[in-house]
N, C-alpha and C. Protein backbone atom coordinates (compact mmCIF):
# COMPACT_ATOMS: atom_id res chain seq x y z
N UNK A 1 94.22 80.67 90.33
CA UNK A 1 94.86 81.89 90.79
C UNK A 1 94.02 83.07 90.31
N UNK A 2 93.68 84.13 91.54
CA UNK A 2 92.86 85.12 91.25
C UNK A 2 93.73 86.32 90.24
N UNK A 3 93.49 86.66 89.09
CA UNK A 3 93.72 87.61 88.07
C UNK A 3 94.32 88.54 88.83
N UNK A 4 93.22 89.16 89.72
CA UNK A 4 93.33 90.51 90.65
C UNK A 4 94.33 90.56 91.46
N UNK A 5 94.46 89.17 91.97
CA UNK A 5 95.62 89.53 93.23
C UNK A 5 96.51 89.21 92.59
N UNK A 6 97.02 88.68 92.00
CA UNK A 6 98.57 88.60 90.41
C UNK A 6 98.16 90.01 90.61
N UNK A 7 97.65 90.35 89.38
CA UNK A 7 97.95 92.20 88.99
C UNK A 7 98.41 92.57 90.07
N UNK A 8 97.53 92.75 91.43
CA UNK A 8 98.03 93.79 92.32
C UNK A 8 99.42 93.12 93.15
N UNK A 9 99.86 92.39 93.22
CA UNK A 9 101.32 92.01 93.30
C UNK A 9 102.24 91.86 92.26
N UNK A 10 101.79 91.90 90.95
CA UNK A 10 103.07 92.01 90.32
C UNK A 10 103.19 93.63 90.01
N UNK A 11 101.94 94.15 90.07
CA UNK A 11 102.31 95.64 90.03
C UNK A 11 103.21 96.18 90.66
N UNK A 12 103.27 95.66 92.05
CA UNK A 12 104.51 95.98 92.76
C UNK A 12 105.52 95.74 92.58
N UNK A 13 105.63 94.60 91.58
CA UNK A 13 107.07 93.61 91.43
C UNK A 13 107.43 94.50 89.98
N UNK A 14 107.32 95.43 89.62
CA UNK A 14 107.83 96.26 88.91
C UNK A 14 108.21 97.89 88.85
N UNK A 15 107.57 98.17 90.10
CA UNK A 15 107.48 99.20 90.97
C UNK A 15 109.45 99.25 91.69
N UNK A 16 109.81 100.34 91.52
CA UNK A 16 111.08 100.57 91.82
C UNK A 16 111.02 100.95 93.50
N UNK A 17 111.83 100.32 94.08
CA UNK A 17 111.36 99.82 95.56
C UNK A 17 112.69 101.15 96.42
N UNK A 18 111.77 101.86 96.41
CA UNK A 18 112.48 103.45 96.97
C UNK A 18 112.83 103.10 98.38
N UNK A 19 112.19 102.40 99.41
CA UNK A 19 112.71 102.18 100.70
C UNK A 19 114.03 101.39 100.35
N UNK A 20 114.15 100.35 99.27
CA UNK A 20 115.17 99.49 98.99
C UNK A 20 116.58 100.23 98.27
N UNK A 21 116.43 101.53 97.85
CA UNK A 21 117.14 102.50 97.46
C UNK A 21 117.69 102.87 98.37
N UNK A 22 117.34 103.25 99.48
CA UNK A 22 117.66 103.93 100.67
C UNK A 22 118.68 103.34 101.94
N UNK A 23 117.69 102.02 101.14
CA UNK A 23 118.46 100.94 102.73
C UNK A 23 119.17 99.61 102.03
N UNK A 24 119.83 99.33 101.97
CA UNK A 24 120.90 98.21 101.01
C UNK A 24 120.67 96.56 101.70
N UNK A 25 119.57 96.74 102.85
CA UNK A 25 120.13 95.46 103.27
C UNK A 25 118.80 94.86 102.75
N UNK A 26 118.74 93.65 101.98
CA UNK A 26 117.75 93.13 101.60
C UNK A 26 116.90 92.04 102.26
N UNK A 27 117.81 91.76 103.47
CA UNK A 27 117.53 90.87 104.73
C UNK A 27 116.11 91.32 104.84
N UNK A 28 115.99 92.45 104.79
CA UNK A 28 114.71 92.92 105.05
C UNK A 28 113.60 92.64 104.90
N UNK A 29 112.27 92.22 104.66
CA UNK A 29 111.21 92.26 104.26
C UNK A 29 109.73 92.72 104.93
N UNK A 30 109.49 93.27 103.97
CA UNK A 30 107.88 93.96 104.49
C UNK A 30 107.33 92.77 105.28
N UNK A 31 106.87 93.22 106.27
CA UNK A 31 105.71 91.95 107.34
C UNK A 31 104.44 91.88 106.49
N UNK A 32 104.16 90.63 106.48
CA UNK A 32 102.96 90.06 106.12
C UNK A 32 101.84 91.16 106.66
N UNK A 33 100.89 91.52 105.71
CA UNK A 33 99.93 92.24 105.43
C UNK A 33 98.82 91.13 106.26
N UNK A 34 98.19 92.30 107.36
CA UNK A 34 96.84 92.21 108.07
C UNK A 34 95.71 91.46 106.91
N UNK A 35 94.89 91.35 107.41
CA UNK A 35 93.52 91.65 106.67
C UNK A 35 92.88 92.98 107.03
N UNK A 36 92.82 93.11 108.05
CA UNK A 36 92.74 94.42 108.65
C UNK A 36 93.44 95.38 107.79
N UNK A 37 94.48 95.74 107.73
CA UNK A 37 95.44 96.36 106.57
C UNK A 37 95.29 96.93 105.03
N UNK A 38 95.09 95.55 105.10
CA UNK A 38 94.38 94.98 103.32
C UNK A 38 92.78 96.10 103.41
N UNK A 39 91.75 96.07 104.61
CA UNK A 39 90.28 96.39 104.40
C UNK A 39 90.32 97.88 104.61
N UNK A 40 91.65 98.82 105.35
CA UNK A 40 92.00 99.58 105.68
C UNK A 40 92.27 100.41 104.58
N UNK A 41 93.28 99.79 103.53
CA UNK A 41 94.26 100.34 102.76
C UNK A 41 92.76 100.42 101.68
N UNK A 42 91.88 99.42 101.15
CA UNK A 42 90.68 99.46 100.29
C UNK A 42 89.71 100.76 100.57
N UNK A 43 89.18 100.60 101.99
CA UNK A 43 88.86 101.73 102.47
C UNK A 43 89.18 102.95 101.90
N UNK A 44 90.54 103.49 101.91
CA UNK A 44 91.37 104.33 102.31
C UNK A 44 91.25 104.86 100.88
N UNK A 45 91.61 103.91 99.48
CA UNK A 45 91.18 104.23 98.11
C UNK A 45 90.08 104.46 98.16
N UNK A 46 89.20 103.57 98.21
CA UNK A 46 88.08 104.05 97.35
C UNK A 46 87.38 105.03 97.90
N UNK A 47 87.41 105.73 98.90
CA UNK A 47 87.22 107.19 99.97
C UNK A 47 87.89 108.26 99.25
N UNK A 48 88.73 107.80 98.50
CA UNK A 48 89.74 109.12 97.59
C UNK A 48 89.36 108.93 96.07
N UNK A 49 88.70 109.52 95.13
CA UNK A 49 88.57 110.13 94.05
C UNK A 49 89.57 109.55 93.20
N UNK A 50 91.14 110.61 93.25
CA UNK A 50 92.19 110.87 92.74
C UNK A 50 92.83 109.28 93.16
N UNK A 51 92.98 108.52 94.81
CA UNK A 51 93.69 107.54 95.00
C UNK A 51 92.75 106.71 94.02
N UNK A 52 91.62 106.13 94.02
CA UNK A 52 90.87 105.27 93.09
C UNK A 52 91.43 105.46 91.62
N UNK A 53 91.47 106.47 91.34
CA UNK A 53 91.65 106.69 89.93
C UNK A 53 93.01 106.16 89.34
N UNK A 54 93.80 106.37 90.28
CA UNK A 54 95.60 105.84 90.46
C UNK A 54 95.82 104.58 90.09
N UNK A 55 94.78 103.77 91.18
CA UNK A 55 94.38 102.59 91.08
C UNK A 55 94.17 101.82 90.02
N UNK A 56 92.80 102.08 89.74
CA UNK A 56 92.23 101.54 88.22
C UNK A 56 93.33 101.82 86.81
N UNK A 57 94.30 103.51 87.11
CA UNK A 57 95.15 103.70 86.05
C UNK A 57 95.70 102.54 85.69
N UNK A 58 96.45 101.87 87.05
CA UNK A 58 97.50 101.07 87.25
C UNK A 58 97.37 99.92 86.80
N UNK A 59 95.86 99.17 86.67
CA UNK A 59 95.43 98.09 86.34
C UNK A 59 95.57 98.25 84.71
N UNK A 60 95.33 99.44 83.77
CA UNK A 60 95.62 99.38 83.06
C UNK A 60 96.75 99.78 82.25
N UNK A 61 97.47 100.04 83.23
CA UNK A 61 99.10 99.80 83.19
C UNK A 61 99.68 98.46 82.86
N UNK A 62 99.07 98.01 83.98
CA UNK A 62 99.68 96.27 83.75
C UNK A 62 99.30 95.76 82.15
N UNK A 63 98.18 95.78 82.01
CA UNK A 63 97.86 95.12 80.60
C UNK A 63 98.68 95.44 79.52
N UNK A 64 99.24 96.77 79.54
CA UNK A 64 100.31 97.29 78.53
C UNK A 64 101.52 96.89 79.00
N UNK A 65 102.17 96.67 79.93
CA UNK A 65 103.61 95.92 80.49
C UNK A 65 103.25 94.35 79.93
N UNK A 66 102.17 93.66 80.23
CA UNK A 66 102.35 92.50 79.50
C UNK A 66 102.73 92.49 78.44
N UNK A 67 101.68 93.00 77.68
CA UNK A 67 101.83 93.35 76.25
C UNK A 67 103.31 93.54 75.68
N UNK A 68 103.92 94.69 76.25
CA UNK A 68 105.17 95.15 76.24
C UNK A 68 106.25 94.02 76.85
N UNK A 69 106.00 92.91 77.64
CA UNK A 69 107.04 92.02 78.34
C UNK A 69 106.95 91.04 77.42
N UNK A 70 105.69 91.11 76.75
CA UNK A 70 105.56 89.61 75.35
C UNK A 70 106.59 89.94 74.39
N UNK A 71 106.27 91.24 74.54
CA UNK A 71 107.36 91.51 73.22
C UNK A 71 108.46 91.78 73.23
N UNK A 72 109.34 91.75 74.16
CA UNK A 72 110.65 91.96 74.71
C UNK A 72 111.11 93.63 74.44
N UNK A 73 110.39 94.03 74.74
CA UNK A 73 110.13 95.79 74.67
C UNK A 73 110.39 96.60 75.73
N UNK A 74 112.30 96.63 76.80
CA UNK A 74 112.45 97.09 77.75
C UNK A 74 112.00 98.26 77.98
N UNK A 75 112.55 99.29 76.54
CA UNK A 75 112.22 100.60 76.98
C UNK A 75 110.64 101.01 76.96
N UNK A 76 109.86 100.12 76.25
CA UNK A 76 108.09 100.87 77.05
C UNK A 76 107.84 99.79 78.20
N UNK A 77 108.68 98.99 78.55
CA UNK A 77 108.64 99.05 80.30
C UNK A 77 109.26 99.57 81.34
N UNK A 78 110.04 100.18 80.80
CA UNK A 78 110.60 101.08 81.43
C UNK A 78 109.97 102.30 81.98
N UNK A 79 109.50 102.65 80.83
CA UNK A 79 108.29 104.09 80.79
C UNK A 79 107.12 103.55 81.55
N UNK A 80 106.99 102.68 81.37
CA UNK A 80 105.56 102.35 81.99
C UNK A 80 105.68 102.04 83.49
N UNK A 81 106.55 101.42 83.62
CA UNK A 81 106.88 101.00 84.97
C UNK A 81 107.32 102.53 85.75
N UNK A 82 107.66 103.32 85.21
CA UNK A 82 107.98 104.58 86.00
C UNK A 82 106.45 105.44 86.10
N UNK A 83 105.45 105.39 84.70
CA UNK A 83 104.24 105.53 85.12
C UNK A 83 103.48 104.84 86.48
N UNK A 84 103.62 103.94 86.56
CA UNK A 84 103.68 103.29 87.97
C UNK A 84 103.97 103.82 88.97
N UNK A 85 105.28 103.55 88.75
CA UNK A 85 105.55 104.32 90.35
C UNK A 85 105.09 105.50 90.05
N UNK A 86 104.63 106.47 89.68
CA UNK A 86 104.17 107.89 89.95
C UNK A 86 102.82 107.87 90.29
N UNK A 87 102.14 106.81 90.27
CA UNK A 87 101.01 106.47 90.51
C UNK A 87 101.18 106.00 91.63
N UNK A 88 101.95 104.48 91.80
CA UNK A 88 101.84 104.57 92.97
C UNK A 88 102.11 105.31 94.20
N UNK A 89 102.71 106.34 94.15
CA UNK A 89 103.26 107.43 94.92
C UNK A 89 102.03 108.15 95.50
N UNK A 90 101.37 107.88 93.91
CA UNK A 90 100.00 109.45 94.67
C UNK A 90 98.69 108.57 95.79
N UNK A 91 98.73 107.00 95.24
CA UNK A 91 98.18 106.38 96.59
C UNK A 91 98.89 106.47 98.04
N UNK A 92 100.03 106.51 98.07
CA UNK A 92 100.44 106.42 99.13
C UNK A 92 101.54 105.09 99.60
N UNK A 93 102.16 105.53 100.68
CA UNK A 93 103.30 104.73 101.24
C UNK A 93 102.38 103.29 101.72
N UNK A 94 100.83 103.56 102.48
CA UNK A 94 100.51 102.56 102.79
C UNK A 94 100.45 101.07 101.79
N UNK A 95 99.70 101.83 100.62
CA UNK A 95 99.80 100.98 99.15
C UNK A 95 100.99 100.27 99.09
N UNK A 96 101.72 100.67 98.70
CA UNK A 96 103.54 99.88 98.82
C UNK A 96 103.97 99.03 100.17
N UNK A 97 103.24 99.38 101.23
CA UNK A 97 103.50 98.52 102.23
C UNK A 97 102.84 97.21 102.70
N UNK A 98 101.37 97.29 101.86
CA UNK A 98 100.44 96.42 101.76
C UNK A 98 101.05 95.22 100.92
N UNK A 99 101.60 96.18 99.36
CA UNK A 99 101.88 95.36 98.34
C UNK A 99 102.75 94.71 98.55
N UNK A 100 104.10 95.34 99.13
CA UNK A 100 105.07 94.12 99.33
C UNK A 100 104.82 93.08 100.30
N UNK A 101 104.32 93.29 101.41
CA UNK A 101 103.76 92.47 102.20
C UNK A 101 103.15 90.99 101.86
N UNK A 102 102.36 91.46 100.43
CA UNK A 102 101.81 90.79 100.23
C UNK A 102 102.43 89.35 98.87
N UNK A 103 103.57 89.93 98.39
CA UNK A 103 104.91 88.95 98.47
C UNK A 103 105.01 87.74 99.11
N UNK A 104 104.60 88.10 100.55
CA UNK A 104 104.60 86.11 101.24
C UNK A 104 103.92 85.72 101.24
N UNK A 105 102.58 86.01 100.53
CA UNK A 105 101.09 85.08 100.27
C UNK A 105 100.91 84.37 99.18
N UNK A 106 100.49 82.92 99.41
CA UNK A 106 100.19 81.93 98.35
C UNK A 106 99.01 82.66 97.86
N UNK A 107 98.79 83.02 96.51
CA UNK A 107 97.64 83.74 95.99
C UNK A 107 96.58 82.83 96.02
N UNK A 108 97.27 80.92 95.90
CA UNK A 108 96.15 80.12 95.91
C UNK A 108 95.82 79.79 97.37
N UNK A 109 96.30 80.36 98.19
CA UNK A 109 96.13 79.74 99.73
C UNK A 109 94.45 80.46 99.69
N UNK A 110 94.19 80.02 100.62
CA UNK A 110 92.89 80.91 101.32
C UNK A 110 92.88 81.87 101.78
N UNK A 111 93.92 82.35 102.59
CA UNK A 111 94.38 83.84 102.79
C UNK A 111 94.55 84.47 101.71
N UNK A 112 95.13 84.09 100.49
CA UNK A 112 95.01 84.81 99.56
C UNK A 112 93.99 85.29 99.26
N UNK A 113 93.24 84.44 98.81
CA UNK A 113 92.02 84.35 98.54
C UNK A 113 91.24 85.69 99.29
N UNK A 114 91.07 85.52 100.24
CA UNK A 114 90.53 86.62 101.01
C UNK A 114 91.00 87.44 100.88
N UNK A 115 92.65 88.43 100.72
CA UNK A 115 93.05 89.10 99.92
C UNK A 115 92.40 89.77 99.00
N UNK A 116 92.39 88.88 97.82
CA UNK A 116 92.21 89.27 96.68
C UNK A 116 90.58 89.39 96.67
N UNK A 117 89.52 89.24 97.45
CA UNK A 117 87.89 89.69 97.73
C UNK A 117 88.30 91.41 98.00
N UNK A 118 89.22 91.58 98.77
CA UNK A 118 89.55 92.77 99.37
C UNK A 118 89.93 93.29 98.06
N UNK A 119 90.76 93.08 97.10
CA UNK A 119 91.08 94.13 96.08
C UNK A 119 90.13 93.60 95.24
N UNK A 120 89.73 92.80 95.03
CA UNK A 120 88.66 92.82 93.95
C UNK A 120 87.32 93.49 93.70
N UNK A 121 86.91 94.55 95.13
CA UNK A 121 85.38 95.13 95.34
C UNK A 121 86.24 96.58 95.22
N UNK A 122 87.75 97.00 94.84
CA UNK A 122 88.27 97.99 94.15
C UNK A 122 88.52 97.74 92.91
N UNK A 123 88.61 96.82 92.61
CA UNK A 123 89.08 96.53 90.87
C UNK A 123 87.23 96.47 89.89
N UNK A 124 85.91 96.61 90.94
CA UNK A 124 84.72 96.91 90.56
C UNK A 124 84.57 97.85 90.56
N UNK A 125 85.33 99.24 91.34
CA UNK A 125 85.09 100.39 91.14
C UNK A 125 85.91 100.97 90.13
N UNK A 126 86.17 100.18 89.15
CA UNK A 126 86.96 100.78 88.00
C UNK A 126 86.62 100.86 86.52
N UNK A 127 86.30 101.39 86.01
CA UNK A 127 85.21 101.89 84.87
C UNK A 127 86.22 101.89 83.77
């Protein structure tokens, strides 16, 4: 299982799901994410400065929520996870629509796989 595509889906899986605020029915689910989508949404960061930067924040977000989930430490995931979403906000709605999407992918399938090539030549632009 690729590191990268975990992070960038569980990032979401802690991300407070504002369309799901809005709308109560959980029947719902984001449609499976393009590849197209996926090369779109990569694009779309690393073309933005400020969205890249969001990005890479976020990755090292996660490492401190682990950290913080080892230790049974709600309230700095709490904080952190709301750092999140404010981040993810400043990428954009597409980001969140990618991510949940990406919920119905076996990370070990091959589609995953290809996925996670797509976030992984953004997780190189991160210093």
């Amino acid at each position: 299982m690729n590191l990268k595509f975990v992070m960038a889906v569980s990032l979401f899986a802690v991300i407070p799901m504002i369309a799901y605020a809005q709308n109560n029915d959980s029947a719902e689910k984001a449609p499976k994410p393009t590849m197209a989508d996926a090369q779109k949404l990569a694009q779309m960061i690393s073309s933005d400065k400020a969205k890249l930067k969001a990005y890479c924040d976020m990755g090292k977000l996660q490492e401190q929520m682990e950290q913080a989930d080892q230790k049974n430490d709600d309230t700095a995931l709490e904080a952190l996870s709301a750092k999140v979403d404010s981040l993810t906000q400043q990428i954009g709605p597409e980001y969140v629509k990618v991510m949940e999407g990406l919920e119905e992918i076996d990370p070990d399938s091959a589609e995953g796989k290809r996925f996670d090539a797509v976030f992984d030549s953004l997780t190189k632009q991160c210093k």
